[in-house]
C-alpha atoms as a PDB file:
ATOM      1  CA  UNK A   1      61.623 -11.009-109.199  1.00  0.00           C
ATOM      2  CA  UNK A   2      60.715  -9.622-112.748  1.00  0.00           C
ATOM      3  CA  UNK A   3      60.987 -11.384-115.547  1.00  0.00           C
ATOM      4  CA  UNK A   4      61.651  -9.048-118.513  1.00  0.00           C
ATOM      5  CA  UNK A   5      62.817  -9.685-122.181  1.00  0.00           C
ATOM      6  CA  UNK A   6      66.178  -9.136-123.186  1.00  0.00           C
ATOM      7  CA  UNK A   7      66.556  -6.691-126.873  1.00  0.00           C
ATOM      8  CA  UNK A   8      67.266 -10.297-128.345  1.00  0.00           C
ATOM      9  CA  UNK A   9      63.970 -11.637-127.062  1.00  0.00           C
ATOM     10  CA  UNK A  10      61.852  -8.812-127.155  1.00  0.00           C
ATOM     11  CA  UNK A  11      62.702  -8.834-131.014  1.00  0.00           C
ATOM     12  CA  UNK A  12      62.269 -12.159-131.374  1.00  0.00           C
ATOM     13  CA  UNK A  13      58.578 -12.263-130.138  1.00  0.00           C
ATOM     14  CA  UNK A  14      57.759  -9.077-132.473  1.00  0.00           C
ATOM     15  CA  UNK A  15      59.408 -11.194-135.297  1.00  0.00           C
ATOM     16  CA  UNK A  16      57.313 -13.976-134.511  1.00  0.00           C
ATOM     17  CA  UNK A  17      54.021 -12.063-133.789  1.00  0.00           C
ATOM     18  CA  UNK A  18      54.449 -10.444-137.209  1.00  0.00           C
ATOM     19  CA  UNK A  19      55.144 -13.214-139.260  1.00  0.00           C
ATOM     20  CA  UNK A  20      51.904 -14.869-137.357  1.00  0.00           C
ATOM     21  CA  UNK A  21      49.905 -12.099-138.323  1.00  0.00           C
ATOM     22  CA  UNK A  22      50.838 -12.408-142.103  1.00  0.00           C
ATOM     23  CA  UNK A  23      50.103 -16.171-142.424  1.00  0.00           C
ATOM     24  CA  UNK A  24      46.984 -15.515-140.768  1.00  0.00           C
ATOM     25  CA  UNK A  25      46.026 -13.123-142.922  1.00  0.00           C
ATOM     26  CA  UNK A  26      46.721 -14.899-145.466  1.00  0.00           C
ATOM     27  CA  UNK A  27      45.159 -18.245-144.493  1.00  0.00           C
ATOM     28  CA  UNK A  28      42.022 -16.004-143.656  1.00  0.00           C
ATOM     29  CA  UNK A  29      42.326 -14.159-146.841  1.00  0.00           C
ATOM     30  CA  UNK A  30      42.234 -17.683-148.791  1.00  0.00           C
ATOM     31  CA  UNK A  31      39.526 -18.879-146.729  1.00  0.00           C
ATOM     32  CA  UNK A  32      37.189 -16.170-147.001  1.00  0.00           C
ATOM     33  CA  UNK A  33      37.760 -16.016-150.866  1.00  0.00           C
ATOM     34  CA  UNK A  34      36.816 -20.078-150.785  1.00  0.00           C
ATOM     35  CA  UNK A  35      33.376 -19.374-149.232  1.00  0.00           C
ATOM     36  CA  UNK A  36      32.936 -16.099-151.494  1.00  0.00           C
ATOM     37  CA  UNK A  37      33.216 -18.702-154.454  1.00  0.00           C
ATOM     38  CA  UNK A  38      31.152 -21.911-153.143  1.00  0.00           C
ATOM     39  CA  UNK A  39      29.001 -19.797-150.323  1.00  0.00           C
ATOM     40  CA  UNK A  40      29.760 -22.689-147.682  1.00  0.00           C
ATOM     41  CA  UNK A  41      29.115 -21.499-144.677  1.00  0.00           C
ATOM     42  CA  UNK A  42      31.930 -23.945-143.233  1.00  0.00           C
ATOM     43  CA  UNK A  43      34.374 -21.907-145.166  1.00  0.00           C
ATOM     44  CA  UNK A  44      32.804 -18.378-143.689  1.00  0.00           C
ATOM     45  CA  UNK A  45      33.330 -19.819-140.275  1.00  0.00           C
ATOM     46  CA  UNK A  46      36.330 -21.056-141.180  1.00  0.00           C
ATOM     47  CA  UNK A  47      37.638 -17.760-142.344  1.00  0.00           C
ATOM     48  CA  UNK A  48      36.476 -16.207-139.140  1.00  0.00           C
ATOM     49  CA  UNK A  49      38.094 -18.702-137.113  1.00  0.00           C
ATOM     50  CA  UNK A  50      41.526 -17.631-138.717  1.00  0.00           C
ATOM     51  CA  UNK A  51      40.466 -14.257-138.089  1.00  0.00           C
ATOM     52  CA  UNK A  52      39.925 -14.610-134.727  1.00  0.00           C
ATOM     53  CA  UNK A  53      43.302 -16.044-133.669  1.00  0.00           C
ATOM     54  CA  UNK A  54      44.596 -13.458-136.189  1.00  0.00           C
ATOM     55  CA  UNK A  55      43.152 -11.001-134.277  1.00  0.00           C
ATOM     56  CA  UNK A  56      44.320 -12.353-131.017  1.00  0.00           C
ATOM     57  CA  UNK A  57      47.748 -12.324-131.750  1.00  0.00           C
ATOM     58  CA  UNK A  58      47.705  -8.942-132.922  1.00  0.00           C
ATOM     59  CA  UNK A  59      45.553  -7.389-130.437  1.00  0.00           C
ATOM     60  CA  UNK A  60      48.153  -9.272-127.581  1.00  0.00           C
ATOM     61  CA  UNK A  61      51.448  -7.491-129.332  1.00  0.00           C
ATOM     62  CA  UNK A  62      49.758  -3.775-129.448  1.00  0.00           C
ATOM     63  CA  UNK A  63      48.421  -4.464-125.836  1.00  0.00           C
ATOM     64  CA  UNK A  64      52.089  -5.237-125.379  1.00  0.00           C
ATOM     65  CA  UNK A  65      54.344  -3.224-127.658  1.00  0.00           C
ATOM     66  CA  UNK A  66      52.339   0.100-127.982  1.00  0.00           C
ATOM     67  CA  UNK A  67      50.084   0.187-124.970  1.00  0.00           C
ATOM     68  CA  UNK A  68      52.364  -1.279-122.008  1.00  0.00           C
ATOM     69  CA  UNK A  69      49.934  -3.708-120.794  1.00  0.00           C
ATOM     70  CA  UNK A  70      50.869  -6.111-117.892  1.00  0.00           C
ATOM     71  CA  UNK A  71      51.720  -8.907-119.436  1.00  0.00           C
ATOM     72  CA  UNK A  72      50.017 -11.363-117.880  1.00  0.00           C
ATOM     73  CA  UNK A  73      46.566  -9.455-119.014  1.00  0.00           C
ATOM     74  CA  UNK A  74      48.186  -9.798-122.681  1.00  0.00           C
ATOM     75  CA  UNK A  75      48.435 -13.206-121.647  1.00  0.00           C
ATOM     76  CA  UNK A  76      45.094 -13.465-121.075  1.00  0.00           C
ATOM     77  CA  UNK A  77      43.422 -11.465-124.212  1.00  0.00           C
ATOM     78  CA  UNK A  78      45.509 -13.738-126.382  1.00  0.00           C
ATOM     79  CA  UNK A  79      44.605 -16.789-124.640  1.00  0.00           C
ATOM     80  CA  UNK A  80      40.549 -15.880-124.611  1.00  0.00           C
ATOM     81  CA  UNK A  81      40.442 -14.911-128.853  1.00  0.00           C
ATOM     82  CA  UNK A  82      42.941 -17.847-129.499  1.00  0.00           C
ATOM     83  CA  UNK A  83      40.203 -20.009-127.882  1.00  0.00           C
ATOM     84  CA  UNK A  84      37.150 -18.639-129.623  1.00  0.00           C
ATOM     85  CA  UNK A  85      38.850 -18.498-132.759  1.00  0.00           C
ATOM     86  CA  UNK A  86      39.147 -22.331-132.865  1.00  0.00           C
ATOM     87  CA  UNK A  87      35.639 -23.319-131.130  1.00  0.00           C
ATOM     88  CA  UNK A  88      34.461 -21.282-134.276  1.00  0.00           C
ATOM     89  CA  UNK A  89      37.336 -23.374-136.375  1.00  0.00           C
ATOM     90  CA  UNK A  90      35.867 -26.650-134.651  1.00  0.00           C
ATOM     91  CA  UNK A  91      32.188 -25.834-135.416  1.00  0.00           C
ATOM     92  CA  UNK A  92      33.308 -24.820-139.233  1.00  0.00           C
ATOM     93  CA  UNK A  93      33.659 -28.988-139.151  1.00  0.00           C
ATOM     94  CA  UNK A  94      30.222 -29.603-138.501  1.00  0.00           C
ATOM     95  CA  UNK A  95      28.545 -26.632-140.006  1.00  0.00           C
ATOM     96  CA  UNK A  96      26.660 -27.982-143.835  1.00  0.00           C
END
């Protein structure tokens, strides 16, 4: 059994993925231009964080749209950056 998108789906998720990928910019963005102004290294990792899962989603939809990738590997590239993104989001917590 295969289990692929209908058109309505399919456009859906790119919706979605793109309008991710703009707020995380942005949130990024904001963050990084925090720690350029105060130099807190909470707010670089923070900004990286963002990045990160930024980066995840948007690596995940090329592997997907443009590339062809199984999607359970897209699965799992999102997955891994979407988890490093916010251990480095957790330490930006504890980081002085």
């Amino acid at each position: 059994m295969t289990h692929e998108a209908t058109p309505l789906v399919a456009t859906l998720v790119v919706v979605l993925k793109t309008v991710t990928l703009m707020l995380g910019g942005l949130i990024s963005y904001f963050a990084f231009k925090a720690y350029r102004r105060t130099a807190s290294p909470a707010l670089r990792a923070l900004s990286i964080g963002f990045a990160v899962v930024t980066l995840g989603a948007f690596l995940a939809g090329l592997a997907d749209q443009a590339v062809g990738l199984d999607r359970s590997f897209v699965l799992v590239i999102e997955s891994g950056l979407t988890a490093v993104g916010f251990a480095v989001i957790t330490y930006s917590m504890y980081v002085d």
